[in-house]
Protein backbone atom coordinates (compact mmCIF):
# COMPACT_ATOMS: atom_id res chain seq x y z
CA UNK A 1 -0.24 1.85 26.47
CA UNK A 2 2.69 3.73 26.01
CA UNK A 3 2.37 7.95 26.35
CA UNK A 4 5.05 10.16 24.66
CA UNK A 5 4.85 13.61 25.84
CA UNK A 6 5.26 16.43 22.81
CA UNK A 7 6.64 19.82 23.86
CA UNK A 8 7.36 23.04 21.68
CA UNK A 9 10.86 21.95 21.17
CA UNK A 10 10.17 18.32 20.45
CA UNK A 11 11.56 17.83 16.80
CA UNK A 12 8.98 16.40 15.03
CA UNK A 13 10.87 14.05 12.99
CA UNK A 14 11.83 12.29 16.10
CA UNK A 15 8.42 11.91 17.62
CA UNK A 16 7.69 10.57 14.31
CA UNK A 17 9.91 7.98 14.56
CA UNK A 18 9.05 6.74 18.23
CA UNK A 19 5.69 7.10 17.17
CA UNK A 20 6.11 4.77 14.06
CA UNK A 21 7.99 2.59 16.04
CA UNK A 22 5.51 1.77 18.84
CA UNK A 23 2.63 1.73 16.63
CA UNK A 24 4.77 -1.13 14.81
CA UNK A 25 5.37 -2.91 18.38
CA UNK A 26 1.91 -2.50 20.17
CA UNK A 27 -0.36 -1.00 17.47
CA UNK A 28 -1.30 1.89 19.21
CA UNK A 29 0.42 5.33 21.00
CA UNK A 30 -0.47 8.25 23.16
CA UNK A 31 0.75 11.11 22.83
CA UNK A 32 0.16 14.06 25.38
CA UNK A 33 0.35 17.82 24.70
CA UNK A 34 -0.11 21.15 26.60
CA UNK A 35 -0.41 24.18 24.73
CA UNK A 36 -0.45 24.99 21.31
CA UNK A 37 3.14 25.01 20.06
CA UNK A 38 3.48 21.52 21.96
CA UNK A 39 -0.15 20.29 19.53
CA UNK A 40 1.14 22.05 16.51
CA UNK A 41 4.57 19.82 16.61
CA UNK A 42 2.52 16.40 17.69
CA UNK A 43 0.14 17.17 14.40
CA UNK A 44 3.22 18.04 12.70
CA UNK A 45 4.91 14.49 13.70
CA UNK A 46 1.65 12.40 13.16
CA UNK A 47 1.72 13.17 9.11
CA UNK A 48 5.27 12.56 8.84
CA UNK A 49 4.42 9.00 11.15
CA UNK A 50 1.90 8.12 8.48
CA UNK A 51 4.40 8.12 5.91
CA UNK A 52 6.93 5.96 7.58
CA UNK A 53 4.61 3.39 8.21
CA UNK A 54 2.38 3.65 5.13
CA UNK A 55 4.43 0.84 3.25
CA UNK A 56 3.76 -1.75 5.46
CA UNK A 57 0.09 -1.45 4.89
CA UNK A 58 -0.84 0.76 8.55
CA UNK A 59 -3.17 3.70 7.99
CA UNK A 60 -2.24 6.59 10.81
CA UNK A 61 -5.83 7.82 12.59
CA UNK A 62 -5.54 10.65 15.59
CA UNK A 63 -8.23 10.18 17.76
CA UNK A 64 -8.26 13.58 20.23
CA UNK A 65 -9.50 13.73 24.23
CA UNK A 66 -9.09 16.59 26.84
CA UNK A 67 -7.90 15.25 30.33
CA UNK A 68 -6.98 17.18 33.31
CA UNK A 69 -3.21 16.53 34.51
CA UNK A 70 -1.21 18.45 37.62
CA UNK A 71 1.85 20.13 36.47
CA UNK A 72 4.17 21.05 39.93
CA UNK A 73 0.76 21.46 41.77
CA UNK A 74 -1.22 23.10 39.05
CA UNK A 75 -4.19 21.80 37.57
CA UNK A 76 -3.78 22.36 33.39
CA UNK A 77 -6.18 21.02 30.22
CA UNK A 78 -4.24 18.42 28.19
CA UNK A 79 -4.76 16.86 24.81
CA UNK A 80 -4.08 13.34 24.44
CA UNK A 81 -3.84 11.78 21.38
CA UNK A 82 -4.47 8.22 20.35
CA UNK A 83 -2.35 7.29 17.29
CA UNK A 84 -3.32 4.13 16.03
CA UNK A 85 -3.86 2.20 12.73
CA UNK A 86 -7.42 2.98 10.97
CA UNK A 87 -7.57 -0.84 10.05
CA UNK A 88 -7.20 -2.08 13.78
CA UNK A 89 -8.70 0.54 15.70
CA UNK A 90 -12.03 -0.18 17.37
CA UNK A 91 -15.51 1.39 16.25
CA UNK A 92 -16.10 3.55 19.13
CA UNK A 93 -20.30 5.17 19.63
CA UNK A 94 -21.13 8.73 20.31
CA UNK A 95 -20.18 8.11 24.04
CA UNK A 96 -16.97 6.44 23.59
CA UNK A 97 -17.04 3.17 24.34
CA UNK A 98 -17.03 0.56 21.70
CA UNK A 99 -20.53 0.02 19.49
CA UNK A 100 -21.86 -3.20 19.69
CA UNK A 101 -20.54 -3.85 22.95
CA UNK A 102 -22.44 -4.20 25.85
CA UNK A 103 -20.43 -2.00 28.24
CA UNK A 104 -20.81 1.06 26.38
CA UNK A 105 -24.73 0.90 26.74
């Protein structure tokens, strides 16, 4: 999947656009943050997404996860978030994996 990475100066318009435009291609995005300035433009950039995309019938949803990445050597707490259309998107259980199926038991 592909993984755009949001920083405080990303212009949210932008990411809005690369995010509506692989959404469009492979139905789904990641988008990694670190920090709060870098999260408040990615949140900022998935509502304006939701609009470009809105007319041809895909409903935005932001699913959110912690993972641990190295930065030059030092361990840091990321947020990735899965952008994907509400219509497509799996229906994942309290663990994660996908109810019904029977690797998530």
């Amino acid at each position: 999947m592909e993984q755009l990475k949001v920083s405080t100066r990303s212009n949210p318009n932008s990411v809005a656009g690369a995010m509506a435009g692989v959404v469009r291609t492979h139905g789904a995005v990641e988008v990694q943050v670190v920090g709060a300035g870098a999260l408040n433009q990615a949140i900022k950039a998935v509502a304006i997404a939701r609009g470009y995309v809105e007319q041809s019938g895909i409903d935005l949803v932001c699913v959110p996860t912690f993972v641990d990445i190295t930065i030059d050597g030092e361990k840091r707490t990321a947020i990735r978030l899965r952008i994907e259309d509400r219509l497509s998107a799996p229906v994942l259980d309290a663990h994660g994996g996908v109810a019904g199926s029977s690797a998530s038991s």
